[in-house]
Protein backbone atom coordinates (compact mmCIF):
# COMPACT_ATOMS: atom_id res chain seq x y z
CA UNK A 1 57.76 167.56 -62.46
CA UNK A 2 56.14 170.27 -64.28
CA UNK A 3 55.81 168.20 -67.18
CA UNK A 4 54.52 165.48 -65.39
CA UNK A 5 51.82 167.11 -63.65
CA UNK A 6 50.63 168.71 -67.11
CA UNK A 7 50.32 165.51 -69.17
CA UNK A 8 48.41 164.47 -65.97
CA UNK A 9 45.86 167.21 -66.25
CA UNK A 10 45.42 166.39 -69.56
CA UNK A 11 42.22 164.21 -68.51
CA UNK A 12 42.15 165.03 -64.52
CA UNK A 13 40.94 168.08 -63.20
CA UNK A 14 43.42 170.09 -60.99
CA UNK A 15 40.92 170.18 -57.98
CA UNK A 16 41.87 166.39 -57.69
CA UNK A 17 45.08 167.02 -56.90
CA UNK A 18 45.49 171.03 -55.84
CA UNK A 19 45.34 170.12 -51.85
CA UNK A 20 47.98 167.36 -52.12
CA UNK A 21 51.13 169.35 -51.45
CA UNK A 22 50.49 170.62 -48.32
CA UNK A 23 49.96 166.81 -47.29
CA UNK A 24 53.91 166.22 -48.25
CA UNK A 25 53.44 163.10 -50.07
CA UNK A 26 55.48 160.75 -50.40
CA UNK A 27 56.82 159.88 -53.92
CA UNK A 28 55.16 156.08 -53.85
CA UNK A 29 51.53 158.03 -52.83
CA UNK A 30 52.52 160.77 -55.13
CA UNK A 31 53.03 158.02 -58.00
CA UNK A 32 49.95 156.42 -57.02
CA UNK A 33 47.61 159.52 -57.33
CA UNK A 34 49.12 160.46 -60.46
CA UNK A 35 49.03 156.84 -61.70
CA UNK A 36 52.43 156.79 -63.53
CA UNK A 37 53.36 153.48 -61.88
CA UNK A 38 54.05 151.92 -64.79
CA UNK A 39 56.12 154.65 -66.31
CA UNK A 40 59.63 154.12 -65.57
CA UNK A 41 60.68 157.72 -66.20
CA UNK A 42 58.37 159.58 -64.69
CA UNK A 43 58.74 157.50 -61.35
CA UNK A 44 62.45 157.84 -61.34
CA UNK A 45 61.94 162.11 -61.55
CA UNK A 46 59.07 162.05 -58.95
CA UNK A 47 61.41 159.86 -56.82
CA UNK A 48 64.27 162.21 -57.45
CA UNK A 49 62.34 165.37 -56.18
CA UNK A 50 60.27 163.86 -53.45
CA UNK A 51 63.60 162.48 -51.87
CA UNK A 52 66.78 163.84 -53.05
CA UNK A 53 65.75 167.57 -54.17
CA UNK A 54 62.40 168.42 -51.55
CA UNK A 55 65.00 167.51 -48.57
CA UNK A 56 67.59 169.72 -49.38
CA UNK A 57 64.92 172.99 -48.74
CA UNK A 58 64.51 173.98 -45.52
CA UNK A 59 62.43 176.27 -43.60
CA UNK A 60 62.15 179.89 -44.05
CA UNK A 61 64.31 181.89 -41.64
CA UNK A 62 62.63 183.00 -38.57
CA UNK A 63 62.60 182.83 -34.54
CA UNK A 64 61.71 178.78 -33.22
CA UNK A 65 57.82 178.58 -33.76
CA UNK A 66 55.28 175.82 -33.04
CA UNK A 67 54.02 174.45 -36.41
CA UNK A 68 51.51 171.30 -36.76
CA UNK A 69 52.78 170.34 -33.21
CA UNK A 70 56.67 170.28 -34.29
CA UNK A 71 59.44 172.47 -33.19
CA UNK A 72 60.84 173.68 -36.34
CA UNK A 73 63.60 176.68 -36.59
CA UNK A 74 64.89 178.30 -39.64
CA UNK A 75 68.52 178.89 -39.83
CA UNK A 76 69.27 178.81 -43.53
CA UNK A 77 70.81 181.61 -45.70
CA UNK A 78 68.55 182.40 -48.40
CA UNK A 79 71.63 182.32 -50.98
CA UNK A 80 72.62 178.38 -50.25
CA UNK A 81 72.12 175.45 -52.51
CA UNK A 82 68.55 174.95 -49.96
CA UNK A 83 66.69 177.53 -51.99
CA UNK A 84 68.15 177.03 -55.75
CA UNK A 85 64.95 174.79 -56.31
CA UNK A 86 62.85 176.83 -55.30
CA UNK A 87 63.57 180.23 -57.35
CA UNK A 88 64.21 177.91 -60.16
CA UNK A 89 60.49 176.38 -60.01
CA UNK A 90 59.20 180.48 -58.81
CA UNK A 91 61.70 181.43 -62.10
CA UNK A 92 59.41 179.23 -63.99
CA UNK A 93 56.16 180.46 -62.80
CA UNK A 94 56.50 183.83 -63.61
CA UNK A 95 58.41 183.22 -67.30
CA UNK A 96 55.11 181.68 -68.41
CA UNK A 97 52.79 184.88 -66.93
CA UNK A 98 55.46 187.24 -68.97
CA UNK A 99 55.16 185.03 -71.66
CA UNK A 100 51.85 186.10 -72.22
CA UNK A 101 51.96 189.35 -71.17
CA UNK A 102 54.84 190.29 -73.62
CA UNK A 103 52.63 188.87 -76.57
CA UNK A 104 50.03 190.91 -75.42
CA UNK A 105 52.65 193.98 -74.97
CA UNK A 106 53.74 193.56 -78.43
CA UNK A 107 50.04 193.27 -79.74
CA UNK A 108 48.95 196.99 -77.80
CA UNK A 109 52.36 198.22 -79.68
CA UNK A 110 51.36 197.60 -83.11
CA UNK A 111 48.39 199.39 -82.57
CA UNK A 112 46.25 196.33 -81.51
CA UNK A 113 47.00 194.50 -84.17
CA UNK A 114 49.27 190.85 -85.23
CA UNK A 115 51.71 192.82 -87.69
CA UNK A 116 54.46 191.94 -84.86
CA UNK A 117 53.92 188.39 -85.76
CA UNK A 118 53.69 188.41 -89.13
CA UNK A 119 56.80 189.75 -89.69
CA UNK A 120 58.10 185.95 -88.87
CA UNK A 121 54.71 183.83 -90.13
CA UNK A 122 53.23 183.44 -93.09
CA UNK A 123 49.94 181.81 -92.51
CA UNK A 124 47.15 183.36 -93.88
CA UNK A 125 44.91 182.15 -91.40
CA UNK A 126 46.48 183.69 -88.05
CA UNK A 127 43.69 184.47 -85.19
CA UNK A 128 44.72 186.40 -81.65
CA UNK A 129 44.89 182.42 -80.32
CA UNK A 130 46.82 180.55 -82.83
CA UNK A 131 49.83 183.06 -83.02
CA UNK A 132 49.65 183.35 -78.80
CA UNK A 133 50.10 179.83 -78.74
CA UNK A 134 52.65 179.76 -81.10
CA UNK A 135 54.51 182.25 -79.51
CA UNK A 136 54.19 180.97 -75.76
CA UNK A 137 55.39 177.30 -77.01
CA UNK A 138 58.33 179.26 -79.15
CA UNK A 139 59.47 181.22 -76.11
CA UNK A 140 58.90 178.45 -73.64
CA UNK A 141 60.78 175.88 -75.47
CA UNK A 142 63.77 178.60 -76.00
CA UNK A 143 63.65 178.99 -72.42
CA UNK A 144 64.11 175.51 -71.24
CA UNK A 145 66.40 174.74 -73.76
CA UNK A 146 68.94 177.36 -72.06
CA UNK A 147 68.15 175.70 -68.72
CA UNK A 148 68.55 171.85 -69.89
CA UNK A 149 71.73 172.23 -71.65
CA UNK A 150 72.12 169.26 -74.08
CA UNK A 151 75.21 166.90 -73.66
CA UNK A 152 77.98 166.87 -75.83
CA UNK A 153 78.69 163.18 -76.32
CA UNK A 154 79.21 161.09 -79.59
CA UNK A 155 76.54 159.63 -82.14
CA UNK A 156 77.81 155.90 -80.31
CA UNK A 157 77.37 157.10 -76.59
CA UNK A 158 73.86 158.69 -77.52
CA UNK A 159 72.46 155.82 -78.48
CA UNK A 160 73.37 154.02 -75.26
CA UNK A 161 72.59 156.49 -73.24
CA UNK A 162 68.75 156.28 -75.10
CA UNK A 163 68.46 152.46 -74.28
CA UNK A 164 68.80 152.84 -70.40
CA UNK A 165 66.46 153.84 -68.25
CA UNK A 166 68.89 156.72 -67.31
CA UNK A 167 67.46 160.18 -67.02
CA UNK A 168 69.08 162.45 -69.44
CA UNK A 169 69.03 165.91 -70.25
CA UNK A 170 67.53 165.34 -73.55
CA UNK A 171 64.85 162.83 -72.37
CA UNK A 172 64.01 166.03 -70.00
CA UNK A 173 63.97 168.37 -73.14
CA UNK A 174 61.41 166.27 -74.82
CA UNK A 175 59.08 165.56 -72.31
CA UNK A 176 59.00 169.42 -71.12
CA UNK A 177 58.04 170.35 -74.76
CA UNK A 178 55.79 168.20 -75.47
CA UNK A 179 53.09 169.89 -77.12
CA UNK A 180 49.02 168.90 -76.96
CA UNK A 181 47.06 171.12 -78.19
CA UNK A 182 45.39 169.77 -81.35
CA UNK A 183 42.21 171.81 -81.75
CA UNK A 184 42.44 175.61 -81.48
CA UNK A 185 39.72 175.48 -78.46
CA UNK A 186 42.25 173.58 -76.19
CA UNK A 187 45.07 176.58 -76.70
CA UNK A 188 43.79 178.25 -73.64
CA UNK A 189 43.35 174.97 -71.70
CA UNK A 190 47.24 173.69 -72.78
CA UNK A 191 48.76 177.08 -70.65
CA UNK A 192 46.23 177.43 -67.86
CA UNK A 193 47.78 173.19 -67.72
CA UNK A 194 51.28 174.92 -68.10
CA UNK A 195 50.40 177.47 -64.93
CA UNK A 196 49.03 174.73 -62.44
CA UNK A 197 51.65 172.30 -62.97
CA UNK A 198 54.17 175.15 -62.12
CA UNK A 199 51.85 176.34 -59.19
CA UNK A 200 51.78 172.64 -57.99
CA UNK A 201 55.57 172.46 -57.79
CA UNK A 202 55.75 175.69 -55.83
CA UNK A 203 52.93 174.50 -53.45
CA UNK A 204 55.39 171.11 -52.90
CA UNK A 205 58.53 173.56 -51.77
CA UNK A 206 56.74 175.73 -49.69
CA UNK A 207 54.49 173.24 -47.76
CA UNK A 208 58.32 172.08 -47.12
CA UNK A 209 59.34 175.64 -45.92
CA UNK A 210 56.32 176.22 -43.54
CA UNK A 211 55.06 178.84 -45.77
CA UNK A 212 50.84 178.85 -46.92
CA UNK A 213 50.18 180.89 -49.80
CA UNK A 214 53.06 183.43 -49.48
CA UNK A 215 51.59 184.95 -53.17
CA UNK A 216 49.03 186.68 -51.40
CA UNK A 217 50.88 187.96 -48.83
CA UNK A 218 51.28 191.66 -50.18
CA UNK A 219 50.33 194.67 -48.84
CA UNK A 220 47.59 196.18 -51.30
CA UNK A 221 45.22 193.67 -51.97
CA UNK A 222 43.34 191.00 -50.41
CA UNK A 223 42.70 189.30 -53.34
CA UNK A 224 43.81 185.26 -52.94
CA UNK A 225 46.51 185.46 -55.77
CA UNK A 226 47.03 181.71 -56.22
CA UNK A 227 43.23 181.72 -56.95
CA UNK A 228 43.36 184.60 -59.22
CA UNK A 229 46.22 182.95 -61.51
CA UNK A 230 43.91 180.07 -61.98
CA UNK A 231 40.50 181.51 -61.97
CA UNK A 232 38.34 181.43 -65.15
CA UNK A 233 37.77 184.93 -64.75
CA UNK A 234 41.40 185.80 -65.59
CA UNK A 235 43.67 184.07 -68.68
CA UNK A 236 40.47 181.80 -69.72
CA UNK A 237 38.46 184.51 -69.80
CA UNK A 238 40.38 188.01 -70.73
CA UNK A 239 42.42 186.25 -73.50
CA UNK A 240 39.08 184.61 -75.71
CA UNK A 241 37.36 188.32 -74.98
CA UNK A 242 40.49 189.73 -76.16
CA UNK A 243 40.48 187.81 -79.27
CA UNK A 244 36.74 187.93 -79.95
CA UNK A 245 37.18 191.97 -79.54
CA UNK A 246 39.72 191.68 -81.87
CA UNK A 247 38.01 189.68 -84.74
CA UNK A 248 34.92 191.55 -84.34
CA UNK A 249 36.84 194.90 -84.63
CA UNK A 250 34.93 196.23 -81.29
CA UNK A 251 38.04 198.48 -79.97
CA UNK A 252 35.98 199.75 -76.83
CA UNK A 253 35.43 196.53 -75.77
CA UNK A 254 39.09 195.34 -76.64
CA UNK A 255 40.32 198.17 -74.73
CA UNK A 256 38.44 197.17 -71.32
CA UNK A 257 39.44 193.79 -72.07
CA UNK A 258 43.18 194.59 -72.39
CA UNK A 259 42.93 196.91 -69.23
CA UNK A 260 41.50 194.09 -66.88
CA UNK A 261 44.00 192.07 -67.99
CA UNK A 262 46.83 193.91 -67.15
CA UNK A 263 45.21 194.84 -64.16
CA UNK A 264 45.32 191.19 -63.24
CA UNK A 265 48.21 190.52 -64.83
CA UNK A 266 50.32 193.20 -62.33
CA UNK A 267 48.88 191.18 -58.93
CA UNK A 268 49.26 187.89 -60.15
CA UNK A 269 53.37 189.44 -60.98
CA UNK A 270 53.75 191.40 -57.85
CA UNK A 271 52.06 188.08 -55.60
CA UNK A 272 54.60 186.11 -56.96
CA UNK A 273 57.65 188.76 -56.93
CA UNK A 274 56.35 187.94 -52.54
CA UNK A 275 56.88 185.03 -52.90
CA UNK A 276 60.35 185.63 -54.38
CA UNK A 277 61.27 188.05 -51.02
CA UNK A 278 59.70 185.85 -48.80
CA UNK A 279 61.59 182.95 -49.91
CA UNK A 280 65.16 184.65 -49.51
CA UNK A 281 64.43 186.32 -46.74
CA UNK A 282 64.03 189.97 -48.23
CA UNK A 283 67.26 189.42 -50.10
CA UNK A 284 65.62 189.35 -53.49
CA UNK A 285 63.58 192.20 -54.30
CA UNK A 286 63.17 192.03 -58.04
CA UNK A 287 61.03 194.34 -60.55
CA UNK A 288 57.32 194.00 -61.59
CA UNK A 289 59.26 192.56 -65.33
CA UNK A 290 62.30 191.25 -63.52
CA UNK A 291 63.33 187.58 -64.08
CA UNK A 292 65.26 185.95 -61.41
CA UNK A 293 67.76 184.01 -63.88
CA UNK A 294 68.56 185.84 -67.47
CA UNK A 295 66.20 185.10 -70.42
CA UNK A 296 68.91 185.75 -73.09
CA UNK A 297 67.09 187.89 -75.62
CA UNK A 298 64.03 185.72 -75.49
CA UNK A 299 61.23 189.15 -75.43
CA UNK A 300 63.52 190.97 -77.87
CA UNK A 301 61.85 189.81 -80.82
């Protein structure tokens, strides 16, 4: 679904379509708006979530309420197969954040500088950008391929398994790397498109749950978190100022760059480590860093 939803915003703007899960569509009107009818593939995984996986999650505990005129009550342990989708697509969400932030972790290390990188490129021609993208698409890719494990099955049973329509693991693997980002100007566009699919997922489970916006639900700020993770002032705006700082060798300004950053960069984690508690009721109270699910070594290196 992520995937889906990014290759959409390839030529659709996310306003189109950021409203639409707290309708609960259904998959045929959630086909339609993202006009995929004719893609076989990506209407069998829309189907597949809309009605087999979205059912399965059920409201967040709590006493009986009123809610849009129905009577719902929550009586689900937060540890049962109801909530698996749900970290798994909040797991997802925050991997891409500490994507970034490691690169830029690694980059304040090496005394503000791409020697970190080096050490495993050799292009000559490496800006702040190029080897962030590289890196996010690197780790990313590592990442899903220790969630989508690939099947063990002969050269013979492959290639049948490639002529049906079937959905496979590998098909999966493929279309969840796929990588657009041709021109250096669209590196920045390709992971804010990475962020909103993710967000969009979310917004899907927790329209199902009952639960608006749980991000901003922490205690310190008022700031509308979902907002902030997709604002211009944030990722599209810190990361290009970071990188112009950089090139231009103006460390003052690269320094108050890299602070508002992480300053961001700590709500956006702790708004969506609240949405983490909220959705297991309390039960998972992770760190600022934390994963839910291990990363292997995937920020050792």
């Amino acid at each position: 679904m992520e995937a889906i939803i990014s290759l959409y915003l390839l030529n659709s703007n996310y306003d189109k379509i950021k409203e639409i899960p707290e309708t609960r569509p259904t998959s045929e009107r959630l086909v339609n708006i993202l006009a995929v009818r004719d893609q076989q593939l990506f209407v069998d995984i829309i189907d597949y979530f809309i009605n087999r996986a979205i059912p399965k999650v059920k409201p967040i505990v709590m006493y009986a309420r009123e809610h849009h005129e129905r009577f719902r009550m929550g009586n689900v342990a937060p540890y049962a197969k109801t909530r698996v989708c749900v970290y798994l697509a909040l797991h997802r969400l925050k991997l891409k954040f500490l994507i970034i932030r490691n690169f830029i972790d690694n980059f304040k290390s090496s005394n503000n500088s791409l020697d970190f990188f080096y050490d495993n490129e050799t292009e000559e021609d490496m800006t702040f950008l190029t080897a962030l993208s590289k890196d996010y698409y690197k780790k990313n890719k590592m990442n899903l391929r220790l969630m989508i494990q690939k099947r063990r099955v002969s050269e013979r049973v492959q290639k049948l398994l490639n002529d049906k329509d079937s959905i496979t693991s590998e098909k999966l693997f493929k279309l969840a790397t796929f990588k657009v980002y041709l021109e250096r100007a669209n590196i920045i566009k390709f992971i804010m498109r990475e962020i909103k699919a993710s967000i969009f997922v979310c917004k899907i489970m927790f329209a199902k749950m009952d639960l608006h916006n749980p991000f901003s639900l922490t205690e310190e700020t008022a700031l509308d978190l979902e907002e902030c993770m997709i604002s211009n002032d944030f990722i599209p705006e810190l990361l290009p100022a970071i990188s112009k700082s950089f090139q231009d060798n103006n460390l003052s300004q690269l320094e108050d760059c890299i602070n508002a950053f992480d300053f961001f960069m700590d709500k956006v984690l702790n708004g969506i480590n609240k949405a983490i508690e909220i959705t297991s009721g309390g039960q998972l109270q992770i760190g600022l860093y934390d994963m839910i699910y291990d990363t292997g070594n995937l920020f050792a290196f």
